[in-house]
C-alpha atoms as a PDB file:
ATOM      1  CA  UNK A   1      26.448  36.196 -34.661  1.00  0.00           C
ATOM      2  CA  UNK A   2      24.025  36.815 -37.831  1.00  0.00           C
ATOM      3  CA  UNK A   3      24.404  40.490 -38.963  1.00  0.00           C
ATOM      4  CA  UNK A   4      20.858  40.451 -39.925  1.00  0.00           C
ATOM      5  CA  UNK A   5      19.848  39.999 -36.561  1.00  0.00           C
ATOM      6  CA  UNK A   6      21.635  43.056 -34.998  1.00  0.00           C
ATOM      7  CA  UNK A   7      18.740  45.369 -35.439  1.00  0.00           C
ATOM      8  CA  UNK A   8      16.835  43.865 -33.301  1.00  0.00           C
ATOM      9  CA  UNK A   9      18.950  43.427 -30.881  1.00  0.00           C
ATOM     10  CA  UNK A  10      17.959  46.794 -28.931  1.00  0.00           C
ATOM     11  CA  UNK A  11      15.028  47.262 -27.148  1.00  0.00           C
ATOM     12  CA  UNK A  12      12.733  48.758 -29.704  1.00  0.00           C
ATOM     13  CA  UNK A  13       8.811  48.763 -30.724  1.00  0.00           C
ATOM     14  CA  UNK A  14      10.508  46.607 -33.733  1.00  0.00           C
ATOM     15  CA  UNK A  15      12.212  44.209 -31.854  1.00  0.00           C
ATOM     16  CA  UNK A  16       9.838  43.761 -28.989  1.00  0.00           C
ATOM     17  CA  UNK A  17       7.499  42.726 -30.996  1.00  0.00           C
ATOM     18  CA  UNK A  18       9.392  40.191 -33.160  1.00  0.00           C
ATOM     19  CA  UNK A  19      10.893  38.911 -29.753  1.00  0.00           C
ATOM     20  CA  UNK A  20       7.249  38.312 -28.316  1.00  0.00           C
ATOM     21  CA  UNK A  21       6.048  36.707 -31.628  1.00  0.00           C
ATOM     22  CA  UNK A  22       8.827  34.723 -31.663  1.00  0.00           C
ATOM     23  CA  UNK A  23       8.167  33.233 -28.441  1.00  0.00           C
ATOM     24  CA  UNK A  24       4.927  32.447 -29.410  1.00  0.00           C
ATOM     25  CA  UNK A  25       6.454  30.095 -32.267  1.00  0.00           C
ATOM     26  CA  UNK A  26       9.324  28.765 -30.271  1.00  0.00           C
ATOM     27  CA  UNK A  27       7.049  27.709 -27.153  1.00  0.00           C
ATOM     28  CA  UNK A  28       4.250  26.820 -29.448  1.00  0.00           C
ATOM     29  CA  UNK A  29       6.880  24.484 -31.459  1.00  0.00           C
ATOM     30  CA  UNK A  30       8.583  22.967 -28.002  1.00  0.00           C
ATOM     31  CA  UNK A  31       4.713  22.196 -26.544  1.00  0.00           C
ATOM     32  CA  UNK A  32       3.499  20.894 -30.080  1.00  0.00           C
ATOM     33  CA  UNK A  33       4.499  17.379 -29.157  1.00  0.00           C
ATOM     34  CA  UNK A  34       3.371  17.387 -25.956  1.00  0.00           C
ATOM     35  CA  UNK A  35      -0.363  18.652 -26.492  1.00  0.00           C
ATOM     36  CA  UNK A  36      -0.323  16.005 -29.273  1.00  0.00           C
ATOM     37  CA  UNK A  37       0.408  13.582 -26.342  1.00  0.00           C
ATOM     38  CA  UNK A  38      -2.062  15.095 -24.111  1.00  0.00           C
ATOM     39  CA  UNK A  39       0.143  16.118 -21.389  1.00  0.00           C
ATOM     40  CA  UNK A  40      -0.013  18.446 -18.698  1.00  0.00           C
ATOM     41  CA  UNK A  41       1.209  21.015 -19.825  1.00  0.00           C
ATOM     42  CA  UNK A  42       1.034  21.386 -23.352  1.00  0.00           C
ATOM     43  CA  UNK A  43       0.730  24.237 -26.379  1.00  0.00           C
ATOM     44  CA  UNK A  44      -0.901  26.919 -24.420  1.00  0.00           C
ATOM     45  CA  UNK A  45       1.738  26.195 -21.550  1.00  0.00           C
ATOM     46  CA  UNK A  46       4.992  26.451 -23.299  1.00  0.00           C
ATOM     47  CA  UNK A  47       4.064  29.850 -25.165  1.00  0.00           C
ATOM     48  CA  UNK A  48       2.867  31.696 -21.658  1.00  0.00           C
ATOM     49  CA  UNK A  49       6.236  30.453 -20.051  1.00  0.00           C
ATOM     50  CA  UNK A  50       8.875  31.554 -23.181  1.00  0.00           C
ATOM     51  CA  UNK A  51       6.736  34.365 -23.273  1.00  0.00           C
ATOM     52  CA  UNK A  52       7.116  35.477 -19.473  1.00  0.00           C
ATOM     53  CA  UNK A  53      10.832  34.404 -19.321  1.00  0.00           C
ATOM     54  CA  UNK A  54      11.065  37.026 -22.671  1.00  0.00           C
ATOM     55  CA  UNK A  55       9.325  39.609 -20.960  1.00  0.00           C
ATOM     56  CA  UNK A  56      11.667  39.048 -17.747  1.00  0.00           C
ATOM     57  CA  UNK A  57      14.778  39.949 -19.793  1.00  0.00           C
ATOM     58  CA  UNK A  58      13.533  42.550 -21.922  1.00  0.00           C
ATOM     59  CA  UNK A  59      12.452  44.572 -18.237  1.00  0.00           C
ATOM     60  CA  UNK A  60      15.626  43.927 -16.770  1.00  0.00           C
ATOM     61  CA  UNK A  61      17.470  45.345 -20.082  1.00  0.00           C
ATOM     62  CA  UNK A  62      15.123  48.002 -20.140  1.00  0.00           C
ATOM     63  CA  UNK A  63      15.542  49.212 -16.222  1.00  0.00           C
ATOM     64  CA  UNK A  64      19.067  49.449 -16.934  1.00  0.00           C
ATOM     65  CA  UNK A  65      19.210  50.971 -20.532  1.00  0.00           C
ATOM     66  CA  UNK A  66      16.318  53.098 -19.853  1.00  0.00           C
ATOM     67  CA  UNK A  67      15.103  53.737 -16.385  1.00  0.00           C
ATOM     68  CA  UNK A  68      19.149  53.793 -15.843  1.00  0.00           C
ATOM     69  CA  UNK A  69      18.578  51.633 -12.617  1.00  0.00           C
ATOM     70  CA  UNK A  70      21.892  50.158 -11.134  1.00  0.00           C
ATOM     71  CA  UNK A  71      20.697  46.702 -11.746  1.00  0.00           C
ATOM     72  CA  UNK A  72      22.424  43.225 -12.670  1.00  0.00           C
ATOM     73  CA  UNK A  73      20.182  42.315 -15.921  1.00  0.00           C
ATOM     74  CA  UNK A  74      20.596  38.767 -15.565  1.00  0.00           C
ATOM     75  CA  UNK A  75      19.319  38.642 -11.616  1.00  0.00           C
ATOM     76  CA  UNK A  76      15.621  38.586 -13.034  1.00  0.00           C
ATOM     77  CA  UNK A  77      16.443  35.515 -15.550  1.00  0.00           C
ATOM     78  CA  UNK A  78      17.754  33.477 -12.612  1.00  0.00           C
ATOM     79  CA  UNK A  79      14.965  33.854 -10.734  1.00  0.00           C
ATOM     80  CA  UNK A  80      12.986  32.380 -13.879  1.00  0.00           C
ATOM     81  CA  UNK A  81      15.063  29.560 -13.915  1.00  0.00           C
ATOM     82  CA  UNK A  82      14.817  28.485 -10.614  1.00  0.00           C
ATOM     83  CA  UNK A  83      11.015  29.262 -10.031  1.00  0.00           C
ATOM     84  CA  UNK A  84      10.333  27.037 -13.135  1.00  0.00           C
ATOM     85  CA  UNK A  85      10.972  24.233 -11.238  1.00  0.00           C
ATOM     86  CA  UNK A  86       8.056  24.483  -9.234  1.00  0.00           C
ATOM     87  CA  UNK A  87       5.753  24.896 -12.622  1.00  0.00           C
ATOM     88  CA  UNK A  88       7.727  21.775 -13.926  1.00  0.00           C
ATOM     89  CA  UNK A  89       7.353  19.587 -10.692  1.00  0.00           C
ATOM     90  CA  UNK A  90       3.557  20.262 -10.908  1.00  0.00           C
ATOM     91  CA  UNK A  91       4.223  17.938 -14.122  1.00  0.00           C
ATOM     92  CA  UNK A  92       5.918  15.365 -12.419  1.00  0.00           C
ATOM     93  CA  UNK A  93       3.340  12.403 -11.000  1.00  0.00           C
ATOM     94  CA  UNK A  94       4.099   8.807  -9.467  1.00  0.00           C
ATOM     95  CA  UNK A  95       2.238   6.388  -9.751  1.00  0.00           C
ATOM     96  CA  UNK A  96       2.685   2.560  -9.459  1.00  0.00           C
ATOM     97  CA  UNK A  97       6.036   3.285  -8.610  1.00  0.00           C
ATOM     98  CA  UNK A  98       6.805   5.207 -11.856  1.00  0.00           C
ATOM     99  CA  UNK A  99       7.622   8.652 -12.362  1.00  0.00           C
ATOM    100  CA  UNK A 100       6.105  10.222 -15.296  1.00  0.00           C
ATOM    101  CA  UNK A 101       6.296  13.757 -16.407  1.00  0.00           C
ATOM    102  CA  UNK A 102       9.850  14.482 -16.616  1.00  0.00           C
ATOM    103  CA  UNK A 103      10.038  15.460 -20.400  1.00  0.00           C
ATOM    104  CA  UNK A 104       7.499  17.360 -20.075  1.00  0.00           C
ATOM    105  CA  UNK A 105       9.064  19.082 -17.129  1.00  0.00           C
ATOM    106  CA  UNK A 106      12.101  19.410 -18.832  1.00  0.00           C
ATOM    107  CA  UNK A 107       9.964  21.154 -21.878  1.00  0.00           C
ATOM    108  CA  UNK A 108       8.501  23.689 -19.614  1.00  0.00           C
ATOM    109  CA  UNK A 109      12.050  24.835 -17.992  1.00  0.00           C
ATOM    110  CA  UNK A 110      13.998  24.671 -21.691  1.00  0.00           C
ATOM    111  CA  UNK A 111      10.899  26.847 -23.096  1.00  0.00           C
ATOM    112  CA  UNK A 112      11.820  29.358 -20.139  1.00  0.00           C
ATOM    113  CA  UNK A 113      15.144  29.422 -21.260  1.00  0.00           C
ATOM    114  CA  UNK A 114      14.484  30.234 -24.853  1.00  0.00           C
ATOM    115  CA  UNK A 115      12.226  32.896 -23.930  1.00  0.00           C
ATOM    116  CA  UNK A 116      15.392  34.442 -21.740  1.00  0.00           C
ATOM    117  CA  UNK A 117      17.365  33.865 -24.840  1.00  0.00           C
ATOM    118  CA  UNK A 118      14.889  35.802 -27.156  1.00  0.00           C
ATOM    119  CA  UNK A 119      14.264  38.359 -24.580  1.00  0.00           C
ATOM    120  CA  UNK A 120      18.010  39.243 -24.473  1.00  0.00           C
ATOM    121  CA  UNK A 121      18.359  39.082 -28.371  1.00  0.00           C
ATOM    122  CA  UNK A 122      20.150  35.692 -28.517  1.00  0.00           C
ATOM    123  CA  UNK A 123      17.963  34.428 -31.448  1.00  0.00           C
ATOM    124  CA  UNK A 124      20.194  32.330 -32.859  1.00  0.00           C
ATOM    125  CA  UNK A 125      20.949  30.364 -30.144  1.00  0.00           C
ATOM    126  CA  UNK A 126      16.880  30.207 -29.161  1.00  0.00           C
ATOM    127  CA  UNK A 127      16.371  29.142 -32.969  1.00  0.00           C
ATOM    128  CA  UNK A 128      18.917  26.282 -32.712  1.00  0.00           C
ATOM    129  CA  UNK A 129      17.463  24.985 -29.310  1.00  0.00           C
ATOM    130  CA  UNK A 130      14.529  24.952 -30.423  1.00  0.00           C
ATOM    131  CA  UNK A 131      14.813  22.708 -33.621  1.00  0.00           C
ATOM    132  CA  UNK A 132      16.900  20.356 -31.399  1.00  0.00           C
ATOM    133  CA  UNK A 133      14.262  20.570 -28.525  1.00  0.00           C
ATOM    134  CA  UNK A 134      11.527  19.652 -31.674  1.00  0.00           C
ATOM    135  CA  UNK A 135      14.500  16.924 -32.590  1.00  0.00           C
ATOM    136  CA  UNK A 136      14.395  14.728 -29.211  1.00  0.00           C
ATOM    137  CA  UNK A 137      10.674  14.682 -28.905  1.00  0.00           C
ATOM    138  CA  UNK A 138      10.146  13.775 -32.527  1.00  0.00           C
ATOM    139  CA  UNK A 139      12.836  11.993 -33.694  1.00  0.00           C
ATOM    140  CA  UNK A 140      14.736  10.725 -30.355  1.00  0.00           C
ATOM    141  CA  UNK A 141      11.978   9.539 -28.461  1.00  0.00           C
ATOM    142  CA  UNK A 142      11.351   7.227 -31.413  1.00  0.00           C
ATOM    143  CA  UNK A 143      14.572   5.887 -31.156  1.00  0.00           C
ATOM    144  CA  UNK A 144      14.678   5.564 -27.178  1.00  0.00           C
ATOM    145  CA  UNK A 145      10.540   3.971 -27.804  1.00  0.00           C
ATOM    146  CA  UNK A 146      12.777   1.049 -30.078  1.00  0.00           C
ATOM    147  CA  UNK A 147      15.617   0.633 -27.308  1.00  0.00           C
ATOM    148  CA  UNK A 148      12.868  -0.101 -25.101  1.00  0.00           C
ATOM    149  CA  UNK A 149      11.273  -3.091 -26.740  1.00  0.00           C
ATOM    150  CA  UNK A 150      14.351  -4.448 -27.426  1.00  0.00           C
ATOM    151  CA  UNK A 151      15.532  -4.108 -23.624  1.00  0.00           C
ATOM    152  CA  UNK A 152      15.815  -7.448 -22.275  1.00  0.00           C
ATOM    153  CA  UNK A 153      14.790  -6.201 -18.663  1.00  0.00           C
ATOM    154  CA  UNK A 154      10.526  -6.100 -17.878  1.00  0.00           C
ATOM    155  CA  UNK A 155       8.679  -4.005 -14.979  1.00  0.00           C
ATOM    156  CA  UNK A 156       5.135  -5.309 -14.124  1.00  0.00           C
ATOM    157  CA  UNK A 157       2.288  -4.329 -11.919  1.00  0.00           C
ATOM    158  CA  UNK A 158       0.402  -7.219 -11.006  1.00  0.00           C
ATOM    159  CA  UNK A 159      -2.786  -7.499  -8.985  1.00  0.00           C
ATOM    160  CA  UNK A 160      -3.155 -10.830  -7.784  1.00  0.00           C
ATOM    161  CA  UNK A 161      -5.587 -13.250  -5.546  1.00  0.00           C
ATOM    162  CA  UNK A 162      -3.511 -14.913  -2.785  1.00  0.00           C
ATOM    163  CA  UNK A 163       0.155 -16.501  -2.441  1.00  0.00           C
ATOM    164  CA  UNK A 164      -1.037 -19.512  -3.913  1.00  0.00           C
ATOM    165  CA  UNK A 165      -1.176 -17.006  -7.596  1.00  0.00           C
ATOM    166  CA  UNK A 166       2.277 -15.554  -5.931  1.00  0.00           C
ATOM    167  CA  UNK A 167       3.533 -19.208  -6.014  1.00  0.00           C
ATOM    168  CA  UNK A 168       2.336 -20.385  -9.210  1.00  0.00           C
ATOM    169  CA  UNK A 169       3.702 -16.951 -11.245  1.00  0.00           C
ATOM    170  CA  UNK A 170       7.418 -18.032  -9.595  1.00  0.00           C
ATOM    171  CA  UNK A 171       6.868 -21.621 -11.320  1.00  0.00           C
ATOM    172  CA  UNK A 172       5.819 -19.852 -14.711  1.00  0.00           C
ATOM    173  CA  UNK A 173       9.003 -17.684 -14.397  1.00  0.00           C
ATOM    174  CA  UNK A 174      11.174 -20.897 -13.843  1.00  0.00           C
ATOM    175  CA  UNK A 175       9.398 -22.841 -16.640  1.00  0.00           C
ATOM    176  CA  UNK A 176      10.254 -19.894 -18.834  1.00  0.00           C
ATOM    177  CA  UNK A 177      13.591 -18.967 -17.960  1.00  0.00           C
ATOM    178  CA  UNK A 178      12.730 -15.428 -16.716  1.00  0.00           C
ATOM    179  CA  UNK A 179      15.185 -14.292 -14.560  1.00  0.00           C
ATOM    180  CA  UNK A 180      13.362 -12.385 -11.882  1.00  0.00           C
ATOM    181  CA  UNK A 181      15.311  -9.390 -10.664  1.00  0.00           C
ATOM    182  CA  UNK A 182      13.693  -7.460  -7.968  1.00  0.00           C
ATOM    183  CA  UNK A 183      10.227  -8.253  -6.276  1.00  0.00           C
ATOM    184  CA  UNK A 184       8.002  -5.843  -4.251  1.00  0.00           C
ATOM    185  CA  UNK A 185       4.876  -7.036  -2.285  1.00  0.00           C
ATOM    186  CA  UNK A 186       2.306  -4.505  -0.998  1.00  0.00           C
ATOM    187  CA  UNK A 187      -1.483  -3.908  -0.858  1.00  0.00           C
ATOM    188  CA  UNK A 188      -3.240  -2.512  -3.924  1.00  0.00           C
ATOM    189  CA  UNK A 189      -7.133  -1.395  -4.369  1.00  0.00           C
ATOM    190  CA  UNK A 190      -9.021  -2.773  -7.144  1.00  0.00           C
ATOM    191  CA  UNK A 191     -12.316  -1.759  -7.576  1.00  0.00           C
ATOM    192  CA  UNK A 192     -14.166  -2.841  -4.078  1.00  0.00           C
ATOM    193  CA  UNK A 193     -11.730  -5.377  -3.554  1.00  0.00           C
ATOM    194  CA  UNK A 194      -8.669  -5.449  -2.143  1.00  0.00           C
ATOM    195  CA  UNK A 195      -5.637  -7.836  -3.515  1.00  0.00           C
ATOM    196  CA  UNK A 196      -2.131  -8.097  -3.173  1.00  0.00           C
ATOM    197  CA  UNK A 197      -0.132  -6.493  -5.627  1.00  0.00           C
ATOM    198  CA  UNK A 198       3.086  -6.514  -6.423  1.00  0.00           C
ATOM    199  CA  UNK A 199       6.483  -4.893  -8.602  1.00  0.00           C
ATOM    200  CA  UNK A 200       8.060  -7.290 -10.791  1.00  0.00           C
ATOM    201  CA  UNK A 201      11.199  -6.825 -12.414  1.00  0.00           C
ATOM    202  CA  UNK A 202      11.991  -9.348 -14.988  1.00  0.00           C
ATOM    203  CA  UNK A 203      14.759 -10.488 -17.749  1.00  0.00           C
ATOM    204  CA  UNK A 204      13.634 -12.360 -20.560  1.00  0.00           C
ATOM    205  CA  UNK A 205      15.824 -13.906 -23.539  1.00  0.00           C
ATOM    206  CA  UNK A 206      14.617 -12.536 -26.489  1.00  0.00           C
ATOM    207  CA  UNK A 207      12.882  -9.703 -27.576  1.00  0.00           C
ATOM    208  CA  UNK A 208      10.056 -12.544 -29.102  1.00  0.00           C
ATOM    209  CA  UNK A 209       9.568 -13.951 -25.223  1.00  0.00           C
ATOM    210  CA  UNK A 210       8.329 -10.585 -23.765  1.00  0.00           C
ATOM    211  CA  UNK A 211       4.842 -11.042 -25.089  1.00  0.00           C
ATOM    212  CA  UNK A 212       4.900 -14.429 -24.662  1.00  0.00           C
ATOM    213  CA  UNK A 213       5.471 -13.954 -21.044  1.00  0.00           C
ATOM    214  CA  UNK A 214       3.189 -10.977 -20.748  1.00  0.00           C
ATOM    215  CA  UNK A 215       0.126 -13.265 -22.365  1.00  0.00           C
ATOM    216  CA  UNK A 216       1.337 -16.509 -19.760  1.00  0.00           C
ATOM    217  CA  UNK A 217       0.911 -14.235 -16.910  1.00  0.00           C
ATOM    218  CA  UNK A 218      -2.059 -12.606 -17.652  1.00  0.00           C
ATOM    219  CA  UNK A 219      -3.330 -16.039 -18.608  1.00  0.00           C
ATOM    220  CA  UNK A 220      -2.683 -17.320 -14.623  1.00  0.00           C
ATOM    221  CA  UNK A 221      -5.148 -18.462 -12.176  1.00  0.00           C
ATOM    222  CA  UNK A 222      -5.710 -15.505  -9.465  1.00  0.00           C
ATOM    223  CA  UNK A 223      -4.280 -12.446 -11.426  1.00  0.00           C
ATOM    224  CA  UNK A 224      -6.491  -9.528 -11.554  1.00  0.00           C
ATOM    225  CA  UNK A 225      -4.608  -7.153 -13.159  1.00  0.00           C
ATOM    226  CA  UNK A 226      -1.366  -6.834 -15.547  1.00  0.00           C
ATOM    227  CA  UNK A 227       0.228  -3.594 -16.182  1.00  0.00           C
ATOM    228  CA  UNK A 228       4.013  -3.011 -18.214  1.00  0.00           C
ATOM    229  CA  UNK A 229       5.317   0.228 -16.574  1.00  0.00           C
END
């Protein structure tokens, strides 16, 4: 541990507030990236929850140092940790058959658990998760955004007229050598009408193809709508 943290390792005017103000700048840094991305739960978010996971473990430390409660200090942090989940699943949304929200869920529990960290005095360890927290949603994601387009495997939603459109996308595939993986048919609302839609998991050749294909579908007689999830 860093000696020239040890002052404030005690529960003092001092170190209260440095803990609370450095919750602010450790949630504020974690939901950065995600108000920039305008999700759910963003800057605001992420400070209120390191903030209230802080102030959990500062009034368990300070029933037992001070109020000299027989308590177990750490029951209060567990609770935060599980009852994040419920904040974090309010992130979590489905649609078209694909989950979104999970980073940001993710965010929202990981912010809790630097604020425990900072409420007990563990700064360096809330310091460190946080700059690697800051590293996988700026510098990671990039790098899991460029395994993605080169992935040879495609999801679509497509909204389409009849079978006939079914048919004629199963020739295109063929004609293109698209491998077509998985295939799920169900009923879909599109503005006042209502057309088949359908999941379509595809494997093209070449990174080059994928747009190709993308364009020739969108390009076919009957489809409505063309969506990569």
């Amino acid at each position: 541990m860093l000696a020239m943290f040890d002052f404030l390792r005690g529960v003092s005017l001092i170190a209260i507030c440095v803990r609370l103000l450095l919750c602010v700048l450790c949630g504020g840094l974690i939901g950065l990236e995600r108000e920039f991305k305008r999700r759910p739960a963003g800057f605001r978010t992420h400070i209120l929850v390191c903030l209230g996971a802080a102030m959990t473990t500062m009034t368990g430390e300070f029933l037992l140092l001070y109020m000299h409660y027989e308590t177990d200090m750490g029951r209060l942090g567990a609770q935060v940790v599980a009852g994040i989940g419920f904040l974090g699943a309010g992130t979590i949304i489905t649609r078209r058959e694909r989950v979104r929200g999970l980073t940001t869920a993710a965010g929202l529990w990981t912010s809790a658990v630097v604020g425990l960290a900072i409420g007990a005095g563990f700064y360096e360890g809330a310091l460190i998760a946080t700059l690697l927290v800051e590293a996988a949603e700026l510098i990671f994601s990039r790098v899991e955004y460029r395994m993605l387009e080169r992935a040879p495997e495609l999801s679509l939603y497509i909204e389409y007229r009849d079978k006939d459109t079914l048919e004629e996308l199963m020739r295109l595939f063929r004609s293109k050598n698209t491998k077509l993986l998985d295939l799920q048919i169900t009923r879909a609302k599109s503005g006042s009408k209502h057309n088949a839609c359908a999941i379509v998991s595809l494997r093209v050749r070449k990174k080059e193809q994928k747009e190709t294909v993308l364009e020739d579908i969108r390009k076919t007689d009957g489809v409505m709508l063309t969506e990569e999830l």
